[in-house]
Structures are given as structure tokens and as C-alpha cells.
PDB file of N, CA and C in Angstrom:
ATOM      1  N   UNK A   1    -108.822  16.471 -96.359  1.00  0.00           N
ATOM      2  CA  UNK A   1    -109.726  15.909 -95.365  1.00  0.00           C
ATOM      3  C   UNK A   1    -109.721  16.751 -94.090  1.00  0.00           C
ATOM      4  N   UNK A   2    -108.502  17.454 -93.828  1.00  0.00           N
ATOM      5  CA  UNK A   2    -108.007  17.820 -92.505  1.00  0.00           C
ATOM      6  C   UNK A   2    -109.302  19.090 -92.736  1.00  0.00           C
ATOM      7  N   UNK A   3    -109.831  19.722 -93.793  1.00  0.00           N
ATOM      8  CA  UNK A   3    -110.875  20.872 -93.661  1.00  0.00           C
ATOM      9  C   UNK A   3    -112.129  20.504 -93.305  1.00  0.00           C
ATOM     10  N   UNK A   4    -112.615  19.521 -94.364  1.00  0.00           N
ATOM     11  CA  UNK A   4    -114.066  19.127 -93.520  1.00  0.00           C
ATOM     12  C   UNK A   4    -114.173  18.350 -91.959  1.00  0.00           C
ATOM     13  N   UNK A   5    -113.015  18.013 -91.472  1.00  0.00           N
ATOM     14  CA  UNK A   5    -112.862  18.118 -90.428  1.00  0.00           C
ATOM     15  C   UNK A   5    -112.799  18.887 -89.347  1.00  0.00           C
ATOM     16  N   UNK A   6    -111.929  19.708 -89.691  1.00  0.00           N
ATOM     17  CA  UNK A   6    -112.940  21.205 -89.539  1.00  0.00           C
ATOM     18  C   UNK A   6    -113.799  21.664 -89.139  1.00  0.00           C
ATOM     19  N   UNK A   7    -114.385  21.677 -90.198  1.00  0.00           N
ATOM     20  CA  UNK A   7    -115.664  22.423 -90.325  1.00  0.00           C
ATOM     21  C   UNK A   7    -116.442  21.652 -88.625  1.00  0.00           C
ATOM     22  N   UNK A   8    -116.811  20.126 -89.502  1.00  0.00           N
ATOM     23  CA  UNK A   8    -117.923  19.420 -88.999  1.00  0.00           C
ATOM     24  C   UNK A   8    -117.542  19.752 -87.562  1.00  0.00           C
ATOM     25  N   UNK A   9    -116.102  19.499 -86.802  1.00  0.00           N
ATOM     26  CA  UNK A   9    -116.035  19.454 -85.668  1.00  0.00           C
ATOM     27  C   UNK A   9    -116.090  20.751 -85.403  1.00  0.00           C
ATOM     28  N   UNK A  10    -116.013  21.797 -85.606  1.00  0.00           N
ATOM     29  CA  UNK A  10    -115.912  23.105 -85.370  1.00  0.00           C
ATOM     30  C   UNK A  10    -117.229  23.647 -84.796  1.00  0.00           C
ATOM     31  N   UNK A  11    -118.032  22.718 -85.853  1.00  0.00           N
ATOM     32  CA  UNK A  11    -119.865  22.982 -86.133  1.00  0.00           C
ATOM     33  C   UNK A  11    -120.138  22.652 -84.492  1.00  0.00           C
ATOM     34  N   UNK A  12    -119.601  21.078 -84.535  1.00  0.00           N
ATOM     35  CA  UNK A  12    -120.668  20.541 -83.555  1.00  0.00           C
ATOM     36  C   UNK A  12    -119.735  21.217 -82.032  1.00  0.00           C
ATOM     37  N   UNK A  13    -118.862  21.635 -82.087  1.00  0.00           N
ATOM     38  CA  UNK A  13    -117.563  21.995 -80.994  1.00  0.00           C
ATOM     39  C   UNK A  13    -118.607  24.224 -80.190  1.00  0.00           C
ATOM     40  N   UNK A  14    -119.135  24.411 -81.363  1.00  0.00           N
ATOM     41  CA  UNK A  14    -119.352  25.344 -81.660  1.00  0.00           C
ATOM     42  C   UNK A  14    -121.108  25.757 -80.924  1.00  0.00           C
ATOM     43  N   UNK A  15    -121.673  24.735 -80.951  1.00  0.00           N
ATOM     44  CA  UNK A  15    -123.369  24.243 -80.541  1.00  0.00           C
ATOM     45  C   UNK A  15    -122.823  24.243 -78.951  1.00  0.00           C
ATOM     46  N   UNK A  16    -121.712  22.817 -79.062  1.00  0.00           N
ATOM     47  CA  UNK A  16    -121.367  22.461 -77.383  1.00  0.00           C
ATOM     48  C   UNK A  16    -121.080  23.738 -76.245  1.00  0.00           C
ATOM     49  N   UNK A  17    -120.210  24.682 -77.465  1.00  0.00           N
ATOM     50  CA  UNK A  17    -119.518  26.321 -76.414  1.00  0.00           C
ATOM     51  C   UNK A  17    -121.339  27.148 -76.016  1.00  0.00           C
ATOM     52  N   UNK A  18    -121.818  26.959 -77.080  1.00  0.00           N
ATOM     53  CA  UNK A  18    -123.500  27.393 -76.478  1.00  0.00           C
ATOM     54  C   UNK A  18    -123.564  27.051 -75.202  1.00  0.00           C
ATOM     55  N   UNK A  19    -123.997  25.754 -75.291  1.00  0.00           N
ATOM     56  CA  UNK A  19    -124.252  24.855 -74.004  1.00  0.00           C
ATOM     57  C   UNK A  19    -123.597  25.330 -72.427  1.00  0.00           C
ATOM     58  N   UNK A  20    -121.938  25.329 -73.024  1.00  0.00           N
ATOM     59  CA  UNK A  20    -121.154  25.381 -71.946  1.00  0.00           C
ATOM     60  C   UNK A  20    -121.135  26.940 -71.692  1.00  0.00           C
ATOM     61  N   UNK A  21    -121.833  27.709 -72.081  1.00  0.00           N
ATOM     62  CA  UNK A  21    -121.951  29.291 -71.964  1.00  0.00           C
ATOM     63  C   UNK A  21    -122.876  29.629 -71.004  1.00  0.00           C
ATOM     64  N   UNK A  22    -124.205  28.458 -71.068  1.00  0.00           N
ATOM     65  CA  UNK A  22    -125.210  28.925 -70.087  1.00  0.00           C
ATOM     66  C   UNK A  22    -125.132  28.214 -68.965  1.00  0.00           C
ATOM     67  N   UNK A  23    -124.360  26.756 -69.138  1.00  0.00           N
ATOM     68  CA  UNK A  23    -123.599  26.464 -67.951  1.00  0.00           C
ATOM     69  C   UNK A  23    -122.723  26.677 -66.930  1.00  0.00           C
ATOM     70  N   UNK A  24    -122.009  27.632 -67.473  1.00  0.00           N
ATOM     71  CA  UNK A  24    -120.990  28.638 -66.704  1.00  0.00           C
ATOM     72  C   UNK A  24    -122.096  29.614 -66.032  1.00  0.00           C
ATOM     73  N   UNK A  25    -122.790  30.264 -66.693  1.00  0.00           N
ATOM     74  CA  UNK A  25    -123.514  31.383 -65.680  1.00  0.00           C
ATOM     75  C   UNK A  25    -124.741  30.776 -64.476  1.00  0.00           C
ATOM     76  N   UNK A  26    -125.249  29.424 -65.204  1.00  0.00           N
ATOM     77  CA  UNK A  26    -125.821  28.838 -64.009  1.00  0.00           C
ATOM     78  C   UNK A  26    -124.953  28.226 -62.533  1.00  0.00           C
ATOM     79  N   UNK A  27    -123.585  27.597 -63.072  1.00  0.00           N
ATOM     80  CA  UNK A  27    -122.749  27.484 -62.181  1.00  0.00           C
ATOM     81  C   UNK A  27    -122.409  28.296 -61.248  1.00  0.00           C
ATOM     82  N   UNK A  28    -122.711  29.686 -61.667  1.00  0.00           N
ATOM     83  CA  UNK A  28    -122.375  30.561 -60.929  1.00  0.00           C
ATOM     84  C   UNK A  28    -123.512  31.102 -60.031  1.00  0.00           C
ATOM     85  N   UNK A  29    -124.624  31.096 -60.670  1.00  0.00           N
ATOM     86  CA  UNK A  29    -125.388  31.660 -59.660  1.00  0.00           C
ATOM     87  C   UNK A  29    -125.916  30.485 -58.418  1.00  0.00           C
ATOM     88  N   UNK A  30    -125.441  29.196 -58.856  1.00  0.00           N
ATOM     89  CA  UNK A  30    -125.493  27.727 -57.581  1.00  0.00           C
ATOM     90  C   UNK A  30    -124.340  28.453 -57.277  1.00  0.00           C
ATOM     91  N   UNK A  31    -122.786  28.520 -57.160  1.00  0.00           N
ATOM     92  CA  UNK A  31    -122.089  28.915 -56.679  1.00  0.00           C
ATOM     93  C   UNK A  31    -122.494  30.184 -55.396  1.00  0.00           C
ATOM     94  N   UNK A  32    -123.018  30.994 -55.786  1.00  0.00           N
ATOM     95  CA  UNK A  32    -123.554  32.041 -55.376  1.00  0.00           C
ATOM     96  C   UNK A  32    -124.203  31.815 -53.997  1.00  0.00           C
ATOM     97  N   UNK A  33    -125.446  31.253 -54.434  1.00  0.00           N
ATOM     98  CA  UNK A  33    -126.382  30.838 -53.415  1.00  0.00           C
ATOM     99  C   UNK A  33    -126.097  29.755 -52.575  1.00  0.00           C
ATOM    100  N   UNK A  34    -125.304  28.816 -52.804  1.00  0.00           N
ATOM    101  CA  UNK A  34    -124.903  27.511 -52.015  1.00  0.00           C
ATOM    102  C   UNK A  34    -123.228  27.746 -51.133  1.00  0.00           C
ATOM    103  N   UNK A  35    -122.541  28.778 -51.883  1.00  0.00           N
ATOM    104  CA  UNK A  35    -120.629  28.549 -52.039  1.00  0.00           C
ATOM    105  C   UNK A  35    -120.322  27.403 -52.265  1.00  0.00           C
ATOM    106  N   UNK A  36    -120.664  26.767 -53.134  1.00  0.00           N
ATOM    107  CA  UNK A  36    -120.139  25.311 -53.417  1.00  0.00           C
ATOM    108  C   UNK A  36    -120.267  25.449 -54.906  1.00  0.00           C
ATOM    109  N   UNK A  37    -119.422  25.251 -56.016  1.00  0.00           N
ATOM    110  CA  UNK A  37    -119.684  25.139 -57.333  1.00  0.00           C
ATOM    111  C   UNK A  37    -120.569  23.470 -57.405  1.00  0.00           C
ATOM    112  N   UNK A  38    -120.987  23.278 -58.488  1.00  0.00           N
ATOM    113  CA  UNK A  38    -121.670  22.071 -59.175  1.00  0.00           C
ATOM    114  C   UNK A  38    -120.481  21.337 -59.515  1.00  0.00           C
ATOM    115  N   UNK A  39    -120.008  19.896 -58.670  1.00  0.00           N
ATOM    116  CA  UNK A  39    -118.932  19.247 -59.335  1.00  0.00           C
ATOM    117  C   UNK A  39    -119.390  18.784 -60.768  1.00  0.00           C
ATOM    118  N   UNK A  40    -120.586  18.538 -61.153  1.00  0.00           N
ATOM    119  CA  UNK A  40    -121.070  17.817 -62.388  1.00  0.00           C
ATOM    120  C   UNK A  40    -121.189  18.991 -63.290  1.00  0.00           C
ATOM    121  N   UNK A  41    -121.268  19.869 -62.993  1.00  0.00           N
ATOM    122  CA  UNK A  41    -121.064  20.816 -64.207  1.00  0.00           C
ATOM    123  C   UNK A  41    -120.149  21.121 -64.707  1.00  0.00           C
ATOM    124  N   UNK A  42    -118.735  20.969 -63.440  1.00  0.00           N
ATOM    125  CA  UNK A  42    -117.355  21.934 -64.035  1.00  0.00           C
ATOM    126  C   UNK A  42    -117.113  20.350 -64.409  1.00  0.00           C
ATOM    127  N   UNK A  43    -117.390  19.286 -64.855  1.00  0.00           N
ATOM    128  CA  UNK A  43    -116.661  18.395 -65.191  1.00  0.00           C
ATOM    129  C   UNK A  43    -117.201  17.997 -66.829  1.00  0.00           C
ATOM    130  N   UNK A  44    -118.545  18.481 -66.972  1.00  0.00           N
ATOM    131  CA  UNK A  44    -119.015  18.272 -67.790  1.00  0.00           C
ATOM    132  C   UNK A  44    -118.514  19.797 -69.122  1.00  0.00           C
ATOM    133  N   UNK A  45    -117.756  20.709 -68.625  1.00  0.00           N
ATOM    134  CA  UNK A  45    -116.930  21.661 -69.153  1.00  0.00           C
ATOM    135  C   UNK A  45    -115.897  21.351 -69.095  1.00  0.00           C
ATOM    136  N   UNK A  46    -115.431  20.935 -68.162  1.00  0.00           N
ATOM    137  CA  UNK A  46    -113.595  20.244 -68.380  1.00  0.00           C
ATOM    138  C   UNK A  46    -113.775  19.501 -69.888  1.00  0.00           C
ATOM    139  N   UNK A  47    -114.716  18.357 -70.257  1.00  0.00           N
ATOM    140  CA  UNK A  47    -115.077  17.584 -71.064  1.00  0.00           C
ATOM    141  C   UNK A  47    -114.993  18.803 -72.471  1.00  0.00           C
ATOM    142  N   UNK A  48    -116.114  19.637 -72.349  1.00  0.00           N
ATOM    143  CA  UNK A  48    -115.430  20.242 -73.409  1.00  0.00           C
ATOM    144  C   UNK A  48    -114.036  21.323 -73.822  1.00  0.00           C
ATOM    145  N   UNK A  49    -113.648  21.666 -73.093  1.00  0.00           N
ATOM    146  CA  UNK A  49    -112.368  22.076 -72.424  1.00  0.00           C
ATOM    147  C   UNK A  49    -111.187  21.392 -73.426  1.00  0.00           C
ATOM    148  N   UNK A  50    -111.294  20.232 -73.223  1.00  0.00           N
ATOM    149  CA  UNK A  50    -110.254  18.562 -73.705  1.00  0.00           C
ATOM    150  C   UNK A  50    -110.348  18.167 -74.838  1.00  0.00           C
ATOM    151  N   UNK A  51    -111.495  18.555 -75.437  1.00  0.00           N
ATOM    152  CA  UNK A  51    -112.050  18.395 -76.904  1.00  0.00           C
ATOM    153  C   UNK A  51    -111.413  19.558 -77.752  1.00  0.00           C
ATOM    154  N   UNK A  52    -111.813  20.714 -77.255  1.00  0.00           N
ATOM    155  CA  UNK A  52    -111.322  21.971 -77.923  1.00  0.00           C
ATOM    156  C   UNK A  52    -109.844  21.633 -78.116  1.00  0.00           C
ATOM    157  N   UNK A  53    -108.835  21.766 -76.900  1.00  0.00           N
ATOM    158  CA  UNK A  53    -107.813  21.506 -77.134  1.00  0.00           C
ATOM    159  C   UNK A  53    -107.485  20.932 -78.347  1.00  0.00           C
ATOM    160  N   UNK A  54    -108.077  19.446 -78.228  1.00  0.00           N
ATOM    161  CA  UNK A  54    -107.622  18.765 -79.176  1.00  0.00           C
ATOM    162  C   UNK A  54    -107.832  19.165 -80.446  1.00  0.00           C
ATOM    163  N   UNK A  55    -109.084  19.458 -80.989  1.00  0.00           N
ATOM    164  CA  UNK A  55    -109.768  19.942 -82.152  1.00  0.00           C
ATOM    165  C   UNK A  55    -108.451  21.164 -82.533  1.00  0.00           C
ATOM    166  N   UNK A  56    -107.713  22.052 -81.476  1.00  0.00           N
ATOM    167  CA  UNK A  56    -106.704  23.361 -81.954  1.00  0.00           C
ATOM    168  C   UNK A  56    -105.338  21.953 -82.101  1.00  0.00           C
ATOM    169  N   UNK A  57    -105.042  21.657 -81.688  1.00  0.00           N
ATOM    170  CA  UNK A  57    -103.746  20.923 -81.708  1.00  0.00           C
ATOM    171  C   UNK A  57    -104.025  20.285 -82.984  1.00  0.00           C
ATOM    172  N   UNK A  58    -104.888  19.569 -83.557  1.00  0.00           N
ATOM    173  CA  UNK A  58    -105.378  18.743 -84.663  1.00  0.00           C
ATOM    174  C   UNK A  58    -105.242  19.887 -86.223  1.00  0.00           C
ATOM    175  N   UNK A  59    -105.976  21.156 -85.554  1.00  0.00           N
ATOM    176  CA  UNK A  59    -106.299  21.983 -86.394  1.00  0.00           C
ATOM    177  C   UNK A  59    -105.214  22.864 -87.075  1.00  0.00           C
ATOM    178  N   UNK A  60    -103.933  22.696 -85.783  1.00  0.00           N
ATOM    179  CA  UNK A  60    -102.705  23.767 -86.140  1.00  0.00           C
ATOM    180  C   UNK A  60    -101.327  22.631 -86.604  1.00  0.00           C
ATOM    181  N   UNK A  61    -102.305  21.840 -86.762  1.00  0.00           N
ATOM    182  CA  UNK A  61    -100.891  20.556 -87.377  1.00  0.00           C
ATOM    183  C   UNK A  61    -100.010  20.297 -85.838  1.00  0.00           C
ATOM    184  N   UNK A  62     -99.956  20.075 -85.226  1.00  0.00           N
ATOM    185  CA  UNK A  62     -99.486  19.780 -83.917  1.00  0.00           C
ATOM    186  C   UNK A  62     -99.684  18.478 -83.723  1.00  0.00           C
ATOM    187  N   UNK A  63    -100.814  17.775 -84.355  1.00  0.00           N
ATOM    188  CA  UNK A  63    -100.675  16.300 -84.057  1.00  0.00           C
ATOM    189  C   UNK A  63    -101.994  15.769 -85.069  1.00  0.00           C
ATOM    190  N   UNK A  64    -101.871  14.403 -85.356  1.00  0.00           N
ATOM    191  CA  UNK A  64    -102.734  14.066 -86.737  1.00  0.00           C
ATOM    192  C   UNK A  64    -104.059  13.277 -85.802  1.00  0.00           C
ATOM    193  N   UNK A  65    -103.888  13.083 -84.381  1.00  0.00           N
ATOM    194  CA  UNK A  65    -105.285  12.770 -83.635  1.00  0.00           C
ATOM    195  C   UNK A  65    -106.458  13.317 -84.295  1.00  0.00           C
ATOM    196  N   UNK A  66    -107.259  12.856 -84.911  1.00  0.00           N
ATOM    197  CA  UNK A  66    -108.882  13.460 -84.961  1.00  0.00           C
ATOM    198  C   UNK A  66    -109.380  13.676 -84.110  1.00  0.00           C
ATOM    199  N   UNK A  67    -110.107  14.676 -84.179  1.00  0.00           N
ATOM    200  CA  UNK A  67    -111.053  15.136 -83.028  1.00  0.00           C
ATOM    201  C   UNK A  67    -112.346  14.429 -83.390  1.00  0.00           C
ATOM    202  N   UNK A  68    -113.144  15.018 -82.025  1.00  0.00           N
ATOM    203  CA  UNK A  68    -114.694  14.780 -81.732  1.00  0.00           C
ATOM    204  C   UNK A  68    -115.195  15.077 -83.017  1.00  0.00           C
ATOM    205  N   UNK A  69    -116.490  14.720 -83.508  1.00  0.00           N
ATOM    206  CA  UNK A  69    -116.646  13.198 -83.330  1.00  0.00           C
ATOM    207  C   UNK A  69    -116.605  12.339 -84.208  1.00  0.00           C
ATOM    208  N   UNK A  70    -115.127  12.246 -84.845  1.00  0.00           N
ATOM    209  CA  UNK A  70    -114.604  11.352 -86.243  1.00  0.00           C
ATOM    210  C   UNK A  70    -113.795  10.289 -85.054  1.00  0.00           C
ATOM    211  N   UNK A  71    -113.667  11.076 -83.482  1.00  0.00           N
ATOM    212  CA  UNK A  71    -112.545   9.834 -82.981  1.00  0.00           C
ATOM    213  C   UNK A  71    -113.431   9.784 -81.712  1.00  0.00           C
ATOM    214  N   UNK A  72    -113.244   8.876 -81.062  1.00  0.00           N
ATOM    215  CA  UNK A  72    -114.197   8.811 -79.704  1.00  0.00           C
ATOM    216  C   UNK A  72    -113.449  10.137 -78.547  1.00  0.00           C
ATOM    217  N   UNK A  73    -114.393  10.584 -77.322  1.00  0.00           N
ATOM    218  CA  UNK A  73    -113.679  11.886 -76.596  1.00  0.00           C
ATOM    219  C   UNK A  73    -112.742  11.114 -75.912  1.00  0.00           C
ATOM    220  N   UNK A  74    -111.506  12.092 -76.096  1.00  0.00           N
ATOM    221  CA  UNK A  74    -109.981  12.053 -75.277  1.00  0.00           C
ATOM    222  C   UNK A  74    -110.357  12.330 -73.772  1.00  0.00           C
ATOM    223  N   UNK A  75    -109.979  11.582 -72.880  1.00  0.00           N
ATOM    224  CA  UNK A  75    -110.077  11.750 -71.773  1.00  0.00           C
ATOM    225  C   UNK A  75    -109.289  12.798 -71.270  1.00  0.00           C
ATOM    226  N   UNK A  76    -110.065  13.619 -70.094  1.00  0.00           N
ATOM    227  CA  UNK A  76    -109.966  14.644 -69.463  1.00  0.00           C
ATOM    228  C   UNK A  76    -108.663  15.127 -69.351  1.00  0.00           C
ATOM    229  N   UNK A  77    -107.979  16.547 -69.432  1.00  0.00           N
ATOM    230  CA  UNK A  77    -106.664  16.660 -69.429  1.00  0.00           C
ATOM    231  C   UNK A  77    -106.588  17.133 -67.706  1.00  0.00           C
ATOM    232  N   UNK A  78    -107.634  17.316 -66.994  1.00  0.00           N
ATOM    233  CA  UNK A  78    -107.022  17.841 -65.959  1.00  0.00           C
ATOM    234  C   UNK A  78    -108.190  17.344 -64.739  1.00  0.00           C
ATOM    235  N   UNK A  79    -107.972  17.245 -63.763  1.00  0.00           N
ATOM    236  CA  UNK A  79    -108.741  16.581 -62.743  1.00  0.00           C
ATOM    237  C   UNK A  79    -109.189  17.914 -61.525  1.00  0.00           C
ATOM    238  N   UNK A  80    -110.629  17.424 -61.227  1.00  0.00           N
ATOM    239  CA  UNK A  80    -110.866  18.703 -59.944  1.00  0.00           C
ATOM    240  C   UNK A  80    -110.301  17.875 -59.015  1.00  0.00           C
ATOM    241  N   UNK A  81    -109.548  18.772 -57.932  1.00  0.00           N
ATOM    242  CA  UNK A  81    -110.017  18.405 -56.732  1.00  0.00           C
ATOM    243  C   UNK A  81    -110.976  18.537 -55.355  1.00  0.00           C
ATOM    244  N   UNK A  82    -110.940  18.086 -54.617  1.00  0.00           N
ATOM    245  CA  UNK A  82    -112.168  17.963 -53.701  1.00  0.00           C
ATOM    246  C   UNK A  82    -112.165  19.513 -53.081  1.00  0.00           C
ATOM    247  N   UNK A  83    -113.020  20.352 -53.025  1.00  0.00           N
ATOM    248  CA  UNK A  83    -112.647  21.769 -52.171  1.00  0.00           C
ATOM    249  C   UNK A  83    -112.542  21.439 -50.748  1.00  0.00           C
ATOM    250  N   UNK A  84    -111.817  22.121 -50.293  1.00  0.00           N
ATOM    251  CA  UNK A  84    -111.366  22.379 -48.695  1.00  0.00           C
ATOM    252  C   UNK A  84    -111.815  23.521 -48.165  1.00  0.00           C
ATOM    253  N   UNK A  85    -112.842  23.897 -47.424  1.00  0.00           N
ATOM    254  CA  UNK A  85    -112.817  24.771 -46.781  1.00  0.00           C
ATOM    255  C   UNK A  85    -112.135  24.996 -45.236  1.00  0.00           C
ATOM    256  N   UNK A  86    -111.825  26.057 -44.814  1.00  0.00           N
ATOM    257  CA  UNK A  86    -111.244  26.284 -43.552  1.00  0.00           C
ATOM    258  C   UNK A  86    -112.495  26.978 -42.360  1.00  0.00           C
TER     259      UNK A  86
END
């Protein structure tokens, strides 16, 4: 079971890194033009960020958790904080 698990999550894990590919370079060019990153973007990549993890930990026998989306998403492993400028 642990393969078509796999796969499927790999598939759909695999579409999401698309996503989060053209999100990173738009982040950057708002970064750019504003100096402020998009909090809703880097959070909406943390999101897949937390998934991946899990999907490698799942995948390398490290733990029998299912991943996305045979199990509902694991909440975030790491939190932004607010930027400070000086």
C-alpha cells in the first residue's frame, strides 16, 4: 500500500511544487517592489513545505502517518514571524 501511496501523493505533492514554483518568483518580485514579502503566500508554501516533509518521513519509513491526501494536512511545522524593520 505504502507504494501507491506514493505515487498518488507524490502526483498530487508534485502539481502543488508547480504552483509553489511560480509563487516563489512572484513573491519575489512583490518583495522587490514593496520590501515587504506576501505573508499569504509564504504561508501558503510553509503549507506545502509540512506536507512534503511528511510525505519523505512517511516515504523513508520514519513514521506510518499518511500523507496528503489519504490523511487530512498536518499542521504547519514552523510559524512566521511579524518582520521588524529598523
Amino acid at each position: 500500500m505504502r507504494i501507491v501511496i506514493g505515487i498518488v501523493s507524490g502526483v498530487v505533492l508534485g502539481f502543488w511544487r508547480v504552483l509553489v514554483g511560480v509563487l516563489v518568483v512572484v513573491n519575489l518580485f512583490i518583495t522587490l517592489t514593496t520590501n515587504k514579502r506576501n505573508k499569504e503566500i509564504a504561508d501558503f508554501c510553509e503549507i506545502w513545505n509540512t506536507q512534503v516533509y511528511v510525505f519523505l518521513k512517511y516515504m523513508t519509513f520514519v513514521s506510518n502517518e499518511r500523507p496528503f491526501p489519504f490523511k487530512g494536512m498536518t499542521k504547519n511545522l514552523s510559524k512566521f514571524e511579524k518582520e521588524v524593520r529598523s
